[in-house]
N, C-alpha and C. Protein backbone atom coordinates (compact mmCIF):
# COMPACT_ATOMS: atom_id res chain seq x y z
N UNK A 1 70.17 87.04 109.44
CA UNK A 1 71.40 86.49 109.97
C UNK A 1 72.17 87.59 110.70
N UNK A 2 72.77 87.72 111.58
CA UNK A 2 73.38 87.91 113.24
C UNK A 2 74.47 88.39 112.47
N UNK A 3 75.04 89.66 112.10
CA UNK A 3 76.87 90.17 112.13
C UNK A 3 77.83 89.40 113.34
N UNK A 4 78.75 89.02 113.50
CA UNK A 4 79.44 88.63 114.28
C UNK A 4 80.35 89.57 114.93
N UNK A 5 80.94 89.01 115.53
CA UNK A 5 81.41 90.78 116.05
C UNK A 5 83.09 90.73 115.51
N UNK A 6 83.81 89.77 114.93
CA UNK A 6 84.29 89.64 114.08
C UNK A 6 84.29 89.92 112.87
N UNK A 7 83.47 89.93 112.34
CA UNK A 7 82.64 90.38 111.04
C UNK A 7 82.41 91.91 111.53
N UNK A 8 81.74 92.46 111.80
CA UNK A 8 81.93 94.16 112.24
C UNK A 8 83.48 94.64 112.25
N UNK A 9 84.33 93.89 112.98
CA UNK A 9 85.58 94.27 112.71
C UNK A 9 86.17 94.53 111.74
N UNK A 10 86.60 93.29 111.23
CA UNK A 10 86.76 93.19 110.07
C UNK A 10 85.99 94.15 108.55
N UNK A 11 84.82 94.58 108.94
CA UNK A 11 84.50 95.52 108.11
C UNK A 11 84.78 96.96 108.52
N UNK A 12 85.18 97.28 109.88
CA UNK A 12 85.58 98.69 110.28
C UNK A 12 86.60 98.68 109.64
N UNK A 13 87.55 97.77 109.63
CA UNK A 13 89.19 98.23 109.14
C UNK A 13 89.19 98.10 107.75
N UNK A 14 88.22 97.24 106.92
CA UNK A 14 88.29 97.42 105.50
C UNK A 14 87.93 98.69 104.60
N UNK A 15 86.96 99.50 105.73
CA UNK A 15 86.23 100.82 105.39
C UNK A 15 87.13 101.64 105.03
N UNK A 16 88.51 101.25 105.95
CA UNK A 16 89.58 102.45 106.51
C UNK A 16 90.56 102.47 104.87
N UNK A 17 90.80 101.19 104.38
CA UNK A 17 91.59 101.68 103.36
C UNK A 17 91.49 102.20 102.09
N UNK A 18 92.55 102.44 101.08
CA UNK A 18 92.01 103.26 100.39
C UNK A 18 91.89 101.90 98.89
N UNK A 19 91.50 102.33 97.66
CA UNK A 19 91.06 101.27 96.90
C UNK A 19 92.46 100.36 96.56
N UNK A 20 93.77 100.89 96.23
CA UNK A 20 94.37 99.76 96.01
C UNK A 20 94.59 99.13 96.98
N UNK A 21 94.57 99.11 98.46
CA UNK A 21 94.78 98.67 99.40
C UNK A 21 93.62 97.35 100.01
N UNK A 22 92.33 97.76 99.54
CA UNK A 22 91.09 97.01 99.30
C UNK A 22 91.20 96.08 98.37
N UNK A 23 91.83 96.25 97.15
CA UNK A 23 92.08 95.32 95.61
C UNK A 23 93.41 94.33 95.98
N UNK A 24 94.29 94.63 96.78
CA UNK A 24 95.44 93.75 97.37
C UNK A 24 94.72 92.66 98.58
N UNK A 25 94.57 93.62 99.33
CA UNK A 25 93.60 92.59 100.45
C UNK A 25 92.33 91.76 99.82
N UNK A 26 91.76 91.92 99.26
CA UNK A 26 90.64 91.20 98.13
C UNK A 26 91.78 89.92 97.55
N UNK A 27 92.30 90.36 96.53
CA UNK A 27 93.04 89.04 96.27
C UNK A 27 93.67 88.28 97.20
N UNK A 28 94.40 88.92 98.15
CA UNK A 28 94.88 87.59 99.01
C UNK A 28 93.55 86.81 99.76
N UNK A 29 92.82 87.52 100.33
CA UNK A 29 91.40 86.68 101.17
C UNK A 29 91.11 85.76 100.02
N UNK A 30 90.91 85.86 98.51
CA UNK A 30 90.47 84.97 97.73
C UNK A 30 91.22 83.53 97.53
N UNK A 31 92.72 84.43 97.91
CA UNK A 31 93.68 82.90 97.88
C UNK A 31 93.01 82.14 99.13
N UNK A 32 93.17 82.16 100.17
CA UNK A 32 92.47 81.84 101.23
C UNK A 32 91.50 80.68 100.92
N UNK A 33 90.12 81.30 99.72
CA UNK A 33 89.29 80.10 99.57
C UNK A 33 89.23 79.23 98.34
N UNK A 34 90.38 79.14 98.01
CA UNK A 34 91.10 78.34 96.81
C UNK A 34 91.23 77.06 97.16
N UNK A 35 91.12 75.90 96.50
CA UNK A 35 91.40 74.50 97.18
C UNK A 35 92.91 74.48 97.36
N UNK A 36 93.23 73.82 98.57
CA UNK A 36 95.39 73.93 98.28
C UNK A 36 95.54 72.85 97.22
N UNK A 37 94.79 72.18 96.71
CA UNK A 37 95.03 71.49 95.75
C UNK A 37 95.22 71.98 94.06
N UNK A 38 94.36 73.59 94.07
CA UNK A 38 94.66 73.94 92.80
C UNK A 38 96.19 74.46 92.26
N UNK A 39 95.88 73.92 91.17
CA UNK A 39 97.51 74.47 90.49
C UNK A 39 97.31 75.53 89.26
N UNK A 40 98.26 76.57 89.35
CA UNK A 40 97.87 77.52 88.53
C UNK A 40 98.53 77.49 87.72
N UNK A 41 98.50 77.74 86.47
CA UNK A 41 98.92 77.42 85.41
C UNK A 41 100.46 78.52 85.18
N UNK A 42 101.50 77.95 84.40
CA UNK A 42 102.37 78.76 84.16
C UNK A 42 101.75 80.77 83.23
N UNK A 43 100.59 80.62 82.89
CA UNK A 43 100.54 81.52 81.68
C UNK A 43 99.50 82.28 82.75
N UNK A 44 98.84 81.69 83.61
CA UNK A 44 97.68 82.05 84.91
C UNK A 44 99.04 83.04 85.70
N UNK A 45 99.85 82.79 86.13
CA UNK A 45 100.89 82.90 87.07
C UNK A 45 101.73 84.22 86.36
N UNK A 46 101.92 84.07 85.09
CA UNK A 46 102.64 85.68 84.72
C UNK A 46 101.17 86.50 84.44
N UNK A 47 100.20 86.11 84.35
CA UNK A 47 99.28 87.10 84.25
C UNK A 47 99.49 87.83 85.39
N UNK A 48 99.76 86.72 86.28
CA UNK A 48 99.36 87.31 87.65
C UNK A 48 100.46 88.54 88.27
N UNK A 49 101.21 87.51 87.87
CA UNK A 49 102.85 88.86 87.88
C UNK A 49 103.08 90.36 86.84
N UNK A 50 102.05 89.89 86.02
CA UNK A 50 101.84 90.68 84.67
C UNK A 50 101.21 92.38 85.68
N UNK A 51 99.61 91.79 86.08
CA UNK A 51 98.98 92.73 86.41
C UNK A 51 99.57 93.12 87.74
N UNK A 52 100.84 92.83 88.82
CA UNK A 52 100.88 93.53 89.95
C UNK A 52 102.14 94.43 89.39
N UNK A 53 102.96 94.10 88.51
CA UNK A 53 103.83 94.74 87.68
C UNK A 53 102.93 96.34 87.11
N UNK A 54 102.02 96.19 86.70
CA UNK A 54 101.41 97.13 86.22
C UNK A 54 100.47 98.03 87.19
N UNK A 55 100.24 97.40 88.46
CA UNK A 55 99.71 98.32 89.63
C UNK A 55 100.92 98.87 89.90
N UNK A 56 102.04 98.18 90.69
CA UNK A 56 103.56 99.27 91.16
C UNK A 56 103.16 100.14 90.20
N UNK A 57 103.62 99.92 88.48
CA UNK A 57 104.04 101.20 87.82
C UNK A 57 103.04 102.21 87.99
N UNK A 58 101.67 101.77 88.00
CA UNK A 58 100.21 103.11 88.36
C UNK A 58 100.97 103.59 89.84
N UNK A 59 102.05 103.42 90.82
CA UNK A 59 101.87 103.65 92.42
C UNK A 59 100.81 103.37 93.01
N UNK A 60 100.01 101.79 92.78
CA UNK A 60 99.00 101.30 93.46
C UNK A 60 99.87 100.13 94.18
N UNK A 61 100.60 100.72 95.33
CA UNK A 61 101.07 99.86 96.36
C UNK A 61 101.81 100.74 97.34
N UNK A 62 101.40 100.04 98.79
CA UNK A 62 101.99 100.71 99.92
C UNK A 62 103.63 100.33 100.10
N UNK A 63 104.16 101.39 100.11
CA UNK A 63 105.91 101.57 100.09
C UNK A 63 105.76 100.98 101.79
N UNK A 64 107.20 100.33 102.34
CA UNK A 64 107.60 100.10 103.30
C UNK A 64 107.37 101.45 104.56
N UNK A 65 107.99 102.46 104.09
CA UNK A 65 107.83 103.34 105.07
C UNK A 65 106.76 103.93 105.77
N UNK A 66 105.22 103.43 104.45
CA UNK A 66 104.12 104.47 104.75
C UNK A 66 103.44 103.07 105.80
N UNK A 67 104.03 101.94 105.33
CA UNK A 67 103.47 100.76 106.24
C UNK A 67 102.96 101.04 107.77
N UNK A 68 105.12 101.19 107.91
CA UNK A 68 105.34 101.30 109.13
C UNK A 68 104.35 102.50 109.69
N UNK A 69 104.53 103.44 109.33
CA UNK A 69 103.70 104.60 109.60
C UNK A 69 102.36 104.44 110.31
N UNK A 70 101.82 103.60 109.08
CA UNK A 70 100.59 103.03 109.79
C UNK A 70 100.43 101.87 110.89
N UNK A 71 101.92 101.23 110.87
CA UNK A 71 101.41 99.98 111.85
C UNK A 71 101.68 100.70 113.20
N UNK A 72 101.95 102.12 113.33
CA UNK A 72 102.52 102.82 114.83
C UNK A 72 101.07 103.23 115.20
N UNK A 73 99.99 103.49 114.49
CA UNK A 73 98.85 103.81 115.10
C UNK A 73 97.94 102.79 115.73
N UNK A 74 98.02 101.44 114.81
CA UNK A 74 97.36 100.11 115.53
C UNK A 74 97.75 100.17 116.99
């Protein structure tokens, strides 16, 4: 099967980040192939708030400023 050249893209810029940045982008693409019909449960939902609570406190998340930083080189 044929890479797309979309697909090459998309894997150049995933190469580029670093792992929590890969583990953030991973979960949202997964929301993506979720039915919009699923409903997540109240106890699903603080897990979920549970574990990004506990990445901030590791500093596994991009601060506003280092964003920008990076969106001046795109």
């Amino acid at each position: 099967m044929a890479i797309s050249t979309i697909d090459k893209e998309l894997l150049k810029y995933f190469t580029q980040l670093d792992e929590p940045q890969k583990r953030s982008l991973l979960t949202m693409l997964k929301t993506f192939l979720k039915p919009a019909a699923e409903e997540v449960s109240v106890e699903a939902y603080n897990r979920e708030l549970d574990e990004a609570m506990e990445r901030i406190s590791r500093g596994e998340f991009t601060s506003l400023e280092t964003l920008e930083k990076e969106m001046q080189s795109w």
